[in-house]
C-alpha atoms as a PDB file:
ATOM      1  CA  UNK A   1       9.476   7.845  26.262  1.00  0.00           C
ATOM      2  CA  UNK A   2       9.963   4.120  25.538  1.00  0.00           C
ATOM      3  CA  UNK A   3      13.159   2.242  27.284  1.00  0.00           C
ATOM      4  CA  UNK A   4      14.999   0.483  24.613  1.00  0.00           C
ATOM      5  CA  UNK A   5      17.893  -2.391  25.937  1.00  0.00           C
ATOM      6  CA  UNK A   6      20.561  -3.150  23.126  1.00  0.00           C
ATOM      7  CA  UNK A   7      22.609  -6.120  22.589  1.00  0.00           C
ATOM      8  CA  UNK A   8      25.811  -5.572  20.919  1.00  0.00           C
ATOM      9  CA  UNK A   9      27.585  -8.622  19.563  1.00  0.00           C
ATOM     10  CA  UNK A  10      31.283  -7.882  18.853  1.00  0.00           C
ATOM     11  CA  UNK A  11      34.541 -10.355  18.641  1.00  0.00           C
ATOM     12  CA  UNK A  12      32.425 -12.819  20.633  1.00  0.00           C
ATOM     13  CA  UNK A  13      31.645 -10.701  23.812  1.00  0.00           C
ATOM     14  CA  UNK A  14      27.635  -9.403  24.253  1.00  0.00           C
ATOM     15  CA  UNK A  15      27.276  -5.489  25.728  1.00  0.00           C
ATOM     16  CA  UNK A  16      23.996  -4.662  26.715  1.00  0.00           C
ATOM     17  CA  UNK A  17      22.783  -1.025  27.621  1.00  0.00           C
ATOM     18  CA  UNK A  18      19.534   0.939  27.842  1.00  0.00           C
ATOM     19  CA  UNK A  19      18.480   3.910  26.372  1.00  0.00           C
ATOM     20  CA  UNK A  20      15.444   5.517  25.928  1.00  0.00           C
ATOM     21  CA  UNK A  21      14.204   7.156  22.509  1.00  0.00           C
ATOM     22  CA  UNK A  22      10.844   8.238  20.724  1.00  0.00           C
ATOM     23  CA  UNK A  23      11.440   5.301  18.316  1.00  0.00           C
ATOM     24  CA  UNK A  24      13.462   2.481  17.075  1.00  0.00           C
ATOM     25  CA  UNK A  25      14.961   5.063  14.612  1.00  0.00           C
ATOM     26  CA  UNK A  26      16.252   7.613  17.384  1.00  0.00           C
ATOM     27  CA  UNK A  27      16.595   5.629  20.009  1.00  0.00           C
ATOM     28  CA  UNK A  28      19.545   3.840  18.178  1.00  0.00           C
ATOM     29  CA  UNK A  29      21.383   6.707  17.330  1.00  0.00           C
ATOM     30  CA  UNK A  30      20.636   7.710  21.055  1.00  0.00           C
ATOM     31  CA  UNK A  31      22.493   4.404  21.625  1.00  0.00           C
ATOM     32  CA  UNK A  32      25.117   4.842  19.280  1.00  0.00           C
ATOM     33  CA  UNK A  33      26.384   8.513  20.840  1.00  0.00           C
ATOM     34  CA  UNK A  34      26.336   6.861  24.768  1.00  0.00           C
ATOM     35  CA  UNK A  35      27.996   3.609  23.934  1.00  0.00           C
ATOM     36  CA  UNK A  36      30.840   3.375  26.497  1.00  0.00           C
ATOM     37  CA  UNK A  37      33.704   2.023  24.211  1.00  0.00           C
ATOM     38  CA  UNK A  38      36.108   1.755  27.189  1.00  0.00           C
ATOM     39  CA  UNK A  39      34.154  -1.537  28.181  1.00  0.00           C
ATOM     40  CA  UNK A  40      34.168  -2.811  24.492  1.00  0.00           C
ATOM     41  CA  UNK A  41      37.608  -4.762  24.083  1.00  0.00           C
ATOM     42  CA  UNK A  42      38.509  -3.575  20.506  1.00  0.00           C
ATOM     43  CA  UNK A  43      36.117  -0.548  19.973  1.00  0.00           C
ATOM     44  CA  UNK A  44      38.026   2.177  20.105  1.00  0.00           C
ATOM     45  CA  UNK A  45      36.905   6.238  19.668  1.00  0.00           C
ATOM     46  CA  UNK A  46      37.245   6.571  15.758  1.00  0.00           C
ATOM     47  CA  UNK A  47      35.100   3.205  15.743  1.00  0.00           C
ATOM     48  CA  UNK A  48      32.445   5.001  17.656  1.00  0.00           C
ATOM     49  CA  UNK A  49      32.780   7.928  15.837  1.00  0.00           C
ATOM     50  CA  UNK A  50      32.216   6.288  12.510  1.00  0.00           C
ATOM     51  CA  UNK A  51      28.818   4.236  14.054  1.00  0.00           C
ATOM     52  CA  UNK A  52      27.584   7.526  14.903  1.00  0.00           C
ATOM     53  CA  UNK A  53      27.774   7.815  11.372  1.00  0.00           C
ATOM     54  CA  UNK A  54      26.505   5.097  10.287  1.00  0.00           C
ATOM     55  CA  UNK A  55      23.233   5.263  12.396  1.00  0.00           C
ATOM     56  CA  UNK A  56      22.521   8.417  11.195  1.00  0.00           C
ATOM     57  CA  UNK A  57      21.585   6.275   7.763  1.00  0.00           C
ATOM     58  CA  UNK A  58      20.528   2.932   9.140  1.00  0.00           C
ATOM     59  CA  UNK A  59      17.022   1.711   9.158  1.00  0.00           C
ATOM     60  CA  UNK A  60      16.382  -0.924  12.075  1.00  0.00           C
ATOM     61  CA  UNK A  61      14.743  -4.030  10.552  1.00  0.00           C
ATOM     62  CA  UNK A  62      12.407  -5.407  12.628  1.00  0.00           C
ATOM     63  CA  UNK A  63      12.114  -9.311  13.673  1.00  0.00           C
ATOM     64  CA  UNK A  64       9.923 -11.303  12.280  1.00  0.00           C
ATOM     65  CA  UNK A  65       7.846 -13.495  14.701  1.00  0.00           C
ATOM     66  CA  UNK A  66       8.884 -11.092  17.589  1.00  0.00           C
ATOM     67  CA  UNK A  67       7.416  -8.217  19.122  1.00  0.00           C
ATOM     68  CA  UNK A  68       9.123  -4.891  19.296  1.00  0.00           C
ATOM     69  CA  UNK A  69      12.615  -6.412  18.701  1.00  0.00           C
ATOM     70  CA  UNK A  70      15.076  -5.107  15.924  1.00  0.00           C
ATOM     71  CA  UNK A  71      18.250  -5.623  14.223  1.00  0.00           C
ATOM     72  CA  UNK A  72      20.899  -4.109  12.519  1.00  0.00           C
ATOM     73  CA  UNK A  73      24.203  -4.517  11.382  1.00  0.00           C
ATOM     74  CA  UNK A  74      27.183  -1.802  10.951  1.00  0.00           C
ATOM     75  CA  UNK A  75      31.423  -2.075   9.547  1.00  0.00           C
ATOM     76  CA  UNK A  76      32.882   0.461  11.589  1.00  0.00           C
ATOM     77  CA  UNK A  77      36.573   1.333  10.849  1.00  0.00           C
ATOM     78  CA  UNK A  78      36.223  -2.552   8.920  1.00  0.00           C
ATOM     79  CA  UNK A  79      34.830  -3.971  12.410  1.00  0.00           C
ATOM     80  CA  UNK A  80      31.799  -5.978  11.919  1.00  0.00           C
ATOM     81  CA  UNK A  81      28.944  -5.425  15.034  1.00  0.00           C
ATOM     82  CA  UNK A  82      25.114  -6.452  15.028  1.00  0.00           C
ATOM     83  CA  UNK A  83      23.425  -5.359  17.491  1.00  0.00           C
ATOM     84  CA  UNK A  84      20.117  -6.378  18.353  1.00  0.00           C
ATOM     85  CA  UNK A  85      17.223  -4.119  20.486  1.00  0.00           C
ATOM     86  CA  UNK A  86      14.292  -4.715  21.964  1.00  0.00           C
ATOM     87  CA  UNK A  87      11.480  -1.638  23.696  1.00  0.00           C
ATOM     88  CA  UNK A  88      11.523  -2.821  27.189  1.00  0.00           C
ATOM     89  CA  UNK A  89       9.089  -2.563  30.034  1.00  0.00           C
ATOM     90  CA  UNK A  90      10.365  -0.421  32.956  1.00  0.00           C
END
């Protein structure tokens, strides 16, 4: 299964995890349900629990010019996040 590492842009500070995932699709929402919001300063539980949500009906959009590297964009709880992904190498 394919090792995914996400970027998470929010209020200026970049979080980056790994998770792995059978595609872009899953692997987000794989991502989404194991994001540690304790680290995030101002990304609390209900937050998460609303990205969860939102996953479950966002399609990554892939970069142009770049291999294997998406993006998308979510307005949790009227937070705004992007959070970019890339399938990584082990």
């Amino acid at each position: 299964m394919p090792l995914y590492t996400f970027f998470l842009d929010f209020k200026g500070g970049i979080y980056v995890s790994q998770v792995r995932g059978d595609s872009p699709e899953k692997a987000i929402k794989s991502w989404a349900k194991s994001l540690n919001v304790k680290a995030i300063n101002g990304l609390g539980e209900r937050s998460k629990q609303e990205l969860i949500h939102q996953v479950k009906s966002e399609i990554p959009i892939p970069l142009e010019n770049v291999k294997n590297t998406w993006c998308c964009t979510f307005l949790p709880m009227g937070k705004f996040l992007i959070v970019h992904f890339t399938q990584t190498e082990d």
